[in-house]
N, C-alpha and C. Protein backbone atom coordinates (compact mmCIF):
# COMPACT_ATOMS: atom_id res chain seq x y z
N UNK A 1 -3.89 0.09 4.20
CA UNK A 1 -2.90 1.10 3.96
C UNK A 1 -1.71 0.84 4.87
N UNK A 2 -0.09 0.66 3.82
CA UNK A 2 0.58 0.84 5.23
C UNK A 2 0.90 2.02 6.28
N UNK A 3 1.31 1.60 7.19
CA UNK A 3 1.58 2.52 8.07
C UNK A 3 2.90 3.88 7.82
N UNK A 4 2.97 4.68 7.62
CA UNK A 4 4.18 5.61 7.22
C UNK A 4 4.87 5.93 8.65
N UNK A 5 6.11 6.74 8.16
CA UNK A 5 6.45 7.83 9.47
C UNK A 5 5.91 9.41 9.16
N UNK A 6 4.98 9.12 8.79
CA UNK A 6 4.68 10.84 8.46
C UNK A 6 3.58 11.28 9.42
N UNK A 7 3.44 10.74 10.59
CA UNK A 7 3.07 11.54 11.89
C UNK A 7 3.53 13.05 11.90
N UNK A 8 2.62 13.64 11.78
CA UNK A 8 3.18 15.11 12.58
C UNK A 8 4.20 15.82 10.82
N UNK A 9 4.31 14.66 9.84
CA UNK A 9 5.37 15.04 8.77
C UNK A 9 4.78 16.06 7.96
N UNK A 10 5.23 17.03 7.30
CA UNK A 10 4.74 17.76 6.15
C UNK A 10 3.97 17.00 4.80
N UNK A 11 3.01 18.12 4.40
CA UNK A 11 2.34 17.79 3.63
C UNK A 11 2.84 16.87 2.53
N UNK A 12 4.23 17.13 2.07
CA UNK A 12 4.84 16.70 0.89
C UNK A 12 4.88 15.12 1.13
N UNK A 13 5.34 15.28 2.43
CA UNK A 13 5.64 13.66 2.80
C UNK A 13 4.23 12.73 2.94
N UNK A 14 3.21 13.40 3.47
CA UNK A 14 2.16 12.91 3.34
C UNK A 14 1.28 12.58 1.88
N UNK A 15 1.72 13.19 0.71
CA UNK A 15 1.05 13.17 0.03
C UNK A 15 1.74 12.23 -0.83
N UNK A 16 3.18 12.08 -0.73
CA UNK A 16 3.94 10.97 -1.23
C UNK A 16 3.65 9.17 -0.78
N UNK A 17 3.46 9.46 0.46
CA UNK A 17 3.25 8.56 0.89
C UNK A 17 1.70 8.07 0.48
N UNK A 18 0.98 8.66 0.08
CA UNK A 18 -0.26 8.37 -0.40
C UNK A 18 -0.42 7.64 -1.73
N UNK A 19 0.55 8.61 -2.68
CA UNK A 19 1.39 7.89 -3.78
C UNK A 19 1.86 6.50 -4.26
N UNK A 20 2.35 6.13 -2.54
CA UNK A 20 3.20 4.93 -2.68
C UNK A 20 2.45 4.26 -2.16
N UNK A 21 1.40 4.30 -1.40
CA UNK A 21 0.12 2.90 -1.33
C UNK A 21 -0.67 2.81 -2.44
N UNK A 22 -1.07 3.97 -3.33
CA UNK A 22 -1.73 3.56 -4.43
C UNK A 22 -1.38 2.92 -5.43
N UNK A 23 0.06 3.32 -5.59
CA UNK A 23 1.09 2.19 -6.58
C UNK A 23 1.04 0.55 -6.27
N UNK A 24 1.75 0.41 -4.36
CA UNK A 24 1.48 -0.51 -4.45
C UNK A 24 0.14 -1.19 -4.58
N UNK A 25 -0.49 -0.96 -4.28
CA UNK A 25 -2.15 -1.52 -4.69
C UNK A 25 -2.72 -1.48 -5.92
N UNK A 26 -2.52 -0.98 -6.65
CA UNK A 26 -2.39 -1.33 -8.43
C UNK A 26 -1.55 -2.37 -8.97
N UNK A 27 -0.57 -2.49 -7.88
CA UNK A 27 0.27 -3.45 -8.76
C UNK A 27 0.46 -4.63 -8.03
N UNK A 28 -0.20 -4.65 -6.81
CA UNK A 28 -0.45 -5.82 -6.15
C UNK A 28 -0.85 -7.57 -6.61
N UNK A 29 -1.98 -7.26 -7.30
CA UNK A 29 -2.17 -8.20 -8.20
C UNK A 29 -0.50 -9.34 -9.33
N UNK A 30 -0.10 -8.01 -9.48
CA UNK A 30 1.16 -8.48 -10.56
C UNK A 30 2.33 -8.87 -9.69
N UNK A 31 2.71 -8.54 -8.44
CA UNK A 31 3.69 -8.68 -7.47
C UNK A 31 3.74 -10.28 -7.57
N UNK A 32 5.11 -10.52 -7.32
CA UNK A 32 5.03 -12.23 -6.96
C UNK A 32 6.57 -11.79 -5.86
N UNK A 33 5.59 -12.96 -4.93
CA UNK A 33 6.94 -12.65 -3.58
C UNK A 33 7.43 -13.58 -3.61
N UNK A 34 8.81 -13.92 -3.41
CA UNK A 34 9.47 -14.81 -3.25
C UNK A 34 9.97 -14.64 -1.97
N UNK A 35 10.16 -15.80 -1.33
CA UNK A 35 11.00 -16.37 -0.19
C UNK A 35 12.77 -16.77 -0.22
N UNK A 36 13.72 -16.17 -0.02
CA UNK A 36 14.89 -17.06 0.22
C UNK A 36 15.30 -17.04 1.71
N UNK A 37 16.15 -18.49 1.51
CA UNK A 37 16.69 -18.52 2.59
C UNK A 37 18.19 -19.22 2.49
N UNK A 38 18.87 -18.64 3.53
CA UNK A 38 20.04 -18.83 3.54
C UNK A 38 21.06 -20.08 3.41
N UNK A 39 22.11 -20.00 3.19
CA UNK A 39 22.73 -21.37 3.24
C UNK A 39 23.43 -21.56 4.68
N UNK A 40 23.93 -22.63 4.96
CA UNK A 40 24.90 -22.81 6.22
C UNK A 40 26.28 -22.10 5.49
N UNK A 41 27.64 -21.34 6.03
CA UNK A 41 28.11 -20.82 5.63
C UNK A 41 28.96 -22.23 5.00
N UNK A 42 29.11 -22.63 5.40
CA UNK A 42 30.34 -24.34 5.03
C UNK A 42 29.49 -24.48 3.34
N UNK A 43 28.26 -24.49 3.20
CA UNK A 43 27.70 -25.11 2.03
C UNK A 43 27.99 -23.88 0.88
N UNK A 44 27.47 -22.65 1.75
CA UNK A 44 27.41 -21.82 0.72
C UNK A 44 29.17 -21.32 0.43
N UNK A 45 29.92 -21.65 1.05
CA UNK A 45 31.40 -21.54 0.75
C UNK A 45 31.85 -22.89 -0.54
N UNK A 46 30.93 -23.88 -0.15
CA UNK A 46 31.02 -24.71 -1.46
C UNK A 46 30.56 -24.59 -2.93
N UNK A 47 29.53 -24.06 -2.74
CA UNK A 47 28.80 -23.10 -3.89
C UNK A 47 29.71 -22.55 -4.31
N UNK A 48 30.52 -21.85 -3.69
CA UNK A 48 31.19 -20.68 -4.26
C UNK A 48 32.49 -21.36 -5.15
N UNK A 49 33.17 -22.06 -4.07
CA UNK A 49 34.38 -22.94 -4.62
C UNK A 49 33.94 -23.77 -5.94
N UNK A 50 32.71 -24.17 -6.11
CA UNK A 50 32.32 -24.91 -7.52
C UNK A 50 31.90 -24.03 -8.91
N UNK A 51 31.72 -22.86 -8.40
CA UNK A 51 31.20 -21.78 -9.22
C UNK A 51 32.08 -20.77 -9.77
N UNK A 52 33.58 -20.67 -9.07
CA UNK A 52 34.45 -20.01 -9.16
C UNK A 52 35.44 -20.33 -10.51
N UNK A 53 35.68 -19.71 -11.68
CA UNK A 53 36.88 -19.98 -12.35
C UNK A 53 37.91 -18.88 -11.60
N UNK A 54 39.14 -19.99 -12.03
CA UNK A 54 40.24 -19.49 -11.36
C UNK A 54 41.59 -19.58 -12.30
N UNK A 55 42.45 -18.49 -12.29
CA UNK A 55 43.69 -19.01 -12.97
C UNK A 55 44.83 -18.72 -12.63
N UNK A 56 45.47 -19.76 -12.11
CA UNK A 56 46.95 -19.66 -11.15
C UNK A 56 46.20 -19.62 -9.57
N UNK A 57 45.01 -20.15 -9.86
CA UNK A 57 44.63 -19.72 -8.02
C UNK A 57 43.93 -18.31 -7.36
N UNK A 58 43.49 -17.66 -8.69
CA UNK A 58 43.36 -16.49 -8.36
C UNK A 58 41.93 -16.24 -9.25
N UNK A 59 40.61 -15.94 -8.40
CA UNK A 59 39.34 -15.72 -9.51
C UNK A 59 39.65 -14.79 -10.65
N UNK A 60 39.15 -15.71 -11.40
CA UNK A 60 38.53 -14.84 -12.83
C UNK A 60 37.80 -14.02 -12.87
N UNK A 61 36.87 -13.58 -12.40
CA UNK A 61 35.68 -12.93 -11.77
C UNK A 61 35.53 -12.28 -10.34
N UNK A 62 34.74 -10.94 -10.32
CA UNK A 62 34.40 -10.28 -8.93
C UNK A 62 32.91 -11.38 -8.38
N UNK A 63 33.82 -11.03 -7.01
CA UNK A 63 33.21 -11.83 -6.07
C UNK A 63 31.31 -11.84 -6.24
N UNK A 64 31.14 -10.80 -6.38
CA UNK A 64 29.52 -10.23 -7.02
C UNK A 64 29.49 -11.32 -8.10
N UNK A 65 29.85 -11.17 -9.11
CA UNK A 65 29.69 -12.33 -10.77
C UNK A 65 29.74 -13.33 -9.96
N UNK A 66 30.58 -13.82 -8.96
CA UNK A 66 31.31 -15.29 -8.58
C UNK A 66 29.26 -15.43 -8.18
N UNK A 67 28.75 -14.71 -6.92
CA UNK A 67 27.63 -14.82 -6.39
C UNK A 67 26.59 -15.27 -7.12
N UNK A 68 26.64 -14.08 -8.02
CA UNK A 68 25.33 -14.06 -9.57
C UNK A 68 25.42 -15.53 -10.13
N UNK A 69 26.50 -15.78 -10.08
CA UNK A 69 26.48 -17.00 -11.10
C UNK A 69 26.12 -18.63 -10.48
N UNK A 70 26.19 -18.05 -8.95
CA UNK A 70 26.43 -19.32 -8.36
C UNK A 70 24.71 -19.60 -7.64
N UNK A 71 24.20 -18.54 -7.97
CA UNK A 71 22.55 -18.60 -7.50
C UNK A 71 21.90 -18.79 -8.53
């Protein structure tokens, strides 16, 4: 079970929290964890510059889309 902050917390919180270990533990099985890890900022600024349309110099796209697209 994980650990909560519901020391000393009201019932509500306690009983929620009871909630949310049984969920996760039903669905444990189906979970898949993934790992990422970061880029050096120089690389991941290249990512970006290759992933970027631009017109007149100016993105086509919010910086978010520019991201989405470039992962």
């Amino acid at each position: 079970m994980a650990q909560h902050a519901t020391e000393g917390g009201n019932a509500a919180a306690k009983r929620i929290a009871k909630q949310i270990d049984k969920l996760r533990d039903e669905v444990k099985d189906d979970t898949i964890r993934i790992t990422l890890e970061a880029l050096p900022l120089s690389q991941w600024r290249q990512v970006l510059e290759a992933n970027t349309v631009t017109e007149n110099g100016i993105p086509k796209q919010r910086i978010e889309d520019i991201c989405a697209d470039a992962i």
